[in-house]
N, C-alpha and C. Protein backbone atom coordinates (compact mmCIF):
# COMPACT_ATOMS: atom_id res chain seq x y z
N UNK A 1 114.51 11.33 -16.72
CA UNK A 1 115.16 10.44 -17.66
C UNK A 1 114.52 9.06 -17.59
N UNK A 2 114.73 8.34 -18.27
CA UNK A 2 114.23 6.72 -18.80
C UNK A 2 115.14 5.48 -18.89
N UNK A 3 115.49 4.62 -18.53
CA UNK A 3 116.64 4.22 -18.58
C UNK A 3 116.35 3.19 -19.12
N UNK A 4 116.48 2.83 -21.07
CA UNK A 4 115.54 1.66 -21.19
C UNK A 4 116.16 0.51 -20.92
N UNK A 5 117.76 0.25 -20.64
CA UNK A 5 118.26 -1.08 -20.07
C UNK A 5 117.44 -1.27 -18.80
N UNK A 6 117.53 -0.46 -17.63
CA UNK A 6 117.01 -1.22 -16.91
C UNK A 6 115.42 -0.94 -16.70
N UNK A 7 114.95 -0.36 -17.63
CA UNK A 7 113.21 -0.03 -17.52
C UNK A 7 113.23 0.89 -16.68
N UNK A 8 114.04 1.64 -15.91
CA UNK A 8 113.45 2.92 -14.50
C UNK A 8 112.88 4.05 -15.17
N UNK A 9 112.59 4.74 -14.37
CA UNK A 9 112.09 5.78 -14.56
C UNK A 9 112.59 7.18 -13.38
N UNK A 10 112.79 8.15 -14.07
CA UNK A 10 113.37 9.41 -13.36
C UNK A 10 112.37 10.48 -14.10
N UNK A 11 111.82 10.93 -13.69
CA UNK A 11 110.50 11.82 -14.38
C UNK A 11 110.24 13.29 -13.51
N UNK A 12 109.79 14.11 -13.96
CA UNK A 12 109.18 15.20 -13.75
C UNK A 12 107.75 15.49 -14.67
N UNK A 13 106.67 15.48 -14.06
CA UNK A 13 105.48 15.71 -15.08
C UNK A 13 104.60 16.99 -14.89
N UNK A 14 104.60 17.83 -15.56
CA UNK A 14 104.10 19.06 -15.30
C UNK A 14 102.55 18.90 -16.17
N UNK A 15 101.78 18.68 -15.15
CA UNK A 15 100.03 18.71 -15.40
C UNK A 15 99.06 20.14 -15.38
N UNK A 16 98.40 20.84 -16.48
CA UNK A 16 97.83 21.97 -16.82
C UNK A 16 96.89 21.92 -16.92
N UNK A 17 95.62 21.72 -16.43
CA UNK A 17 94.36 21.38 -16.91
C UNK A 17 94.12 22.93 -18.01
N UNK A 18 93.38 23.04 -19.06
CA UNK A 18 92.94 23.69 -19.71
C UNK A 18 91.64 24.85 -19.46
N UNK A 19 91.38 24.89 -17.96
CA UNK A 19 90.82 25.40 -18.29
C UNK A 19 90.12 27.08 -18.43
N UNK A 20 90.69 27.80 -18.21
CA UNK A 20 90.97 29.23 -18.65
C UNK A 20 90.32 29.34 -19.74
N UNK A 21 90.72 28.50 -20.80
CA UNK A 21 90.71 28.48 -22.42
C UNK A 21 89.09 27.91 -22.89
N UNK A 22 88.38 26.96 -21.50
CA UNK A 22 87.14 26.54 -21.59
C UNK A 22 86.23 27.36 -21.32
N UNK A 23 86.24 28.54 -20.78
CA UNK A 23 85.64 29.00 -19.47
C UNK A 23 84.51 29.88 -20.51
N UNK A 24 84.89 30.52 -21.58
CA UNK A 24 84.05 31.76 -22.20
C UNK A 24 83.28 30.72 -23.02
N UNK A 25 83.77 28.89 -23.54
CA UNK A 25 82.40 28.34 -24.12
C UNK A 25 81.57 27.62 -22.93
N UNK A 26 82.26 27.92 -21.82
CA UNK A 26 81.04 27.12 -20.77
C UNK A 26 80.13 27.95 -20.02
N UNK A 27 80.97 29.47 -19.92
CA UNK A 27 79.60 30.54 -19.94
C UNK A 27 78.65 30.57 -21.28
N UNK A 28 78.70 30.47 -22.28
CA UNK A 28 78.16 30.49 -23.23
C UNK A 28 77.09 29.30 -23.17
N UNK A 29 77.49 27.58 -22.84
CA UNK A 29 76.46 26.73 -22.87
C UNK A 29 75.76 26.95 -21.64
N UNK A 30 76.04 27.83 -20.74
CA UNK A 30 75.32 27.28 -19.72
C UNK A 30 74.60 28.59 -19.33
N UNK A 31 74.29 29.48 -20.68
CA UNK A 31 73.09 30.18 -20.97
C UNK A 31 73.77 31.98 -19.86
N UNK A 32 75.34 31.59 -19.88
CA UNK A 32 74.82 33.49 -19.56
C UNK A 32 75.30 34.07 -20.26
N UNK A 33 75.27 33.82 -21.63
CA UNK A 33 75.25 35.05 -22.89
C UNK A 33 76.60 35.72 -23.44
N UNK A 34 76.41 36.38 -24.61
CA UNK A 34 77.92 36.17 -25.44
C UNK A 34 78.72 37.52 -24.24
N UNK A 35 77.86 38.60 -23.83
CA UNK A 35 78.86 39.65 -23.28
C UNK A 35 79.78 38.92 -22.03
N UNK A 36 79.33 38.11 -21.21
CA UNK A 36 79.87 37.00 -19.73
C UNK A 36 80.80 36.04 -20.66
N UNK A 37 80.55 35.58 -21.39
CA UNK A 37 81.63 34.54 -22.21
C UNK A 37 82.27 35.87 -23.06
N UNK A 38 82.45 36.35 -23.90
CA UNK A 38 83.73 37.70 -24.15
C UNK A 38 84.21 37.98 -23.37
N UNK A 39 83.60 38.44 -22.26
CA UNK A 39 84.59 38.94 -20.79
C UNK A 39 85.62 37.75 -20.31
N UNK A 40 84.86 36.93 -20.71
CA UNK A 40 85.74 35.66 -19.69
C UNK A 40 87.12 35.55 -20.88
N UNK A 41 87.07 35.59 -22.14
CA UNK A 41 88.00 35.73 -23.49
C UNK A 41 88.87 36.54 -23.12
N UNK A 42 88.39 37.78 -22.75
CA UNK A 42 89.80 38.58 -22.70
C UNK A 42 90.22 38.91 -21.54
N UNK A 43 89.54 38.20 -20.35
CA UNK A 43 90.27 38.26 -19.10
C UNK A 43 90.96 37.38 -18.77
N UNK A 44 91.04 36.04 -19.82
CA UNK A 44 92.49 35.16 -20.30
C UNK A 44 92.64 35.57 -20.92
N UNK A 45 93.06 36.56 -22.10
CA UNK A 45 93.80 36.99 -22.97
C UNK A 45 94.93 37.84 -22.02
N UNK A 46 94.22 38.61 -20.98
CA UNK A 46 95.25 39.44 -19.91
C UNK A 46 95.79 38.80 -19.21
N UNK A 47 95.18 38.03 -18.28
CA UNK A 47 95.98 37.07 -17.33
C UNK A 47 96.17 35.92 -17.57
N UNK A 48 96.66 35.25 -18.89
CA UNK A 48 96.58 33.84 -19.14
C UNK A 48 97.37 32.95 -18.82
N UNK A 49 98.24 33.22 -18.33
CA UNK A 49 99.85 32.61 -17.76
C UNK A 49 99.44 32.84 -16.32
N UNK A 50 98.69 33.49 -15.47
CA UNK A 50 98.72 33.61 -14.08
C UNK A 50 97.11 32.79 -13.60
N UNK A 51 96.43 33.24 -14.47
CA UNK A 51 95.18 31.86 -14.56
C UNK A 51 95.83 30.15 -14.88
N UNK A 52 96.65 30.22 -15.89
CA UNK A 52 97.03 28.97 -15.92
C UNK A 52 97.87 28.05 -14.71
N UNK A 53 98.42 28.73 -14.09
CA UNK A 53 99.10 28.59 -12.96
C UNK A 53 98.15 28.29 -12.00
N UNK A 54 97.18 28.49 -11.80
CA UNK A 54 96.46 28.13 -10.73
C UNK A 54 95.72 27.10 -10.82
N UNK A 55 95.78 26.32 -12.23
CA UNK A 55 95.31 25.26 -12.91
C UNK A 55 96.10 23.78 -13.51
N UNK A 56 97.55 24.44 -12.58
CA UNK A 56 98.25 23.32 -12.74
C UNK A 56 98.95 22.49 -11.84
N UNK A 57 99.84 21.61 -11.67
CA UNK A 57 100.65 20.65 -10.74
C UNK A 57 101.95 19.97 -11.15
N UNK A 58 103.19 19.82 -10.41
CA UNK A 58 104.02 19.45 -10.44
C UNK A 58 104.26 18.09 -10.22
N UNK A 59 104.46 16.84 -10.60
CA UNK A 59 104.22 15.67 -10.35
C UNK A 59 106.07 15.25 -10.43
N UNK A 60 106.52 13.58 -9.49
CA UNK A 60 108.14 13.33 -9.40
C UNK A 60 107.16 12.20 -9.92
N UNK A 61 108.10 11.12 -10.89
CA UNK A 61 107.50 9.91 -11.60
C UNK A 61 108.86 9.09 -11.72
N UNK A 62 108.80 8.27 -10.57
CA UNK A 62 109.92 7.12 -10.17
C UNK A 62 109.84 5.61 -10.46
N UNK A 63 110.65 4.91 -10.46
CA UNK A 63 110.86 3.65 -10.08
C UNK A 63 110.71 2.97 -11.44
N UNK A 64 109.96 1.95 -11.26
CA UNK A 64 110.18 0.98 -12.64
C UNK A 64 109.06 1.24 -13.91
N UNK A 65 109.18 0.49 -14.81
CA UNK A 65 107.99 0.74 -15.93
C UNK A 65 107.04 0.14 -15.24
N UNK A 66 106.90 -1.16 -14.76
CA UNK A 66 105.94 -2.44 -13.77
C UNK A 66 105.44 -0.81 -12.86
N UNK A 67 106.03 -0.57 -12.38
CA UNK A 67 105.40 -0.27 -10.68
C UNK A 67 105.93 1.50 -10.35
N UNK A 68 105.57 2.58 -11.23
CA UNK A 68 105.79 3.34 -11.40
C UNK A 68 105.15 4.03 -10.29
N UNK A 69 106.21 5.14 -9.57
CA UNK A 69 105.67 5.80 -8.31
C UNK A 69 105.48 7.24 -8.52
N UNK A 70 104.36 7.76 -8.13
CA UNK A 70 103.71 9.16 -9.02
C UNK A 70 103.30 10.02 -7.49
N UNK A 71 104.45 10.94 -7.50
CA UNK A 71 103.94 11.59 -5.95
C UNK A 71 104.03 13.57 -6.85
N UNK A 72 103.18 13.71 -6.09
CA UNK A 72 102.57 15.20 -5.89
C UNK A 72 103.85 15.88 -5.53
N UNK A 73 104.75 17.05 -6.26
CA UNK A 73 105.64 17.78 -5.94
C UNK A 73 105.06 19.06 -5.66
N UNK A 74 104.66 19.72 -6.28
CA UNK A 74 103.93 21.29 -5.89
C UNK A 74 102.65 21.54 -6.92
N UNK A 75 101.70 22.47 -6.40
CA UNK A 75 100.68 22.62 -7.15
C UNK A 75 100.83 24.25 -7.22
N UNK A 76 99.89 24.88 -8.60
CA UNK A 76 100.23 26.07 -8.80
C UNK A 76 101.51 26.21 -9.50
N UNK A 77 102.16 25.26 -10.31
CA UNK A 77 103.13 25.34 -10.65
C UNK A 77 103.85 25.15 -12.47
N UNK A 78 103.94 25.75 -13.27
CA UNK A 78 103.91 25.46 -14.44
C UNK A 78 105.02 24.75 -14.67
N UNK A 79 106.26 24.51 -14.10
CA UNK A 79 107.68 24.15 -14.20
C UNK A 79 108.61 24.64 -15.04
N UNK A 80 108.14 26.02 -15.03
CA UNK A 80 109.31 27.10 -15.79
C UNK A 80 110.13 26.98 -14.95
């Protein structure tokens, strides 16, 4: 929550980096060919929720708007 009278902050931030979803165009630029980038497509198409999970973090986001405190809660974590 946000509390805009007194500016605080009560937060939960759930961080996902993307990249599962990068992986079949960065086999592709980095020259190992369309069959290694397809494979990499539909082996996030199968596991894309359990790849993503291993690509993400749980963050607690406290205190004021000025001086906001950002600590590491769990990693591997989507916050379902």
């Amino acid at each position: 929550t946000t509390n805009m009278a007194s500016e605080e902050l009560d937060m939960r931030l759930v961080v996902v980096l993307p990249l599962t979803q990068n992986l079949p165009l960065a086999a592709l630029l980095m020259g190992a060919g369309a069959p290694i980038g397809g494979a990499l497509f539909v082996l996030d198409k199968i596991l894309g929720d359990p790849l993503s999970r291993l690509t993400s973090a749980t963050y607690s986001v406290t205190g004021t708007w000025d001086e906001p405190e950002v600590n590491l809660q769990r990693v591997f974590d989507t916050g379902e």
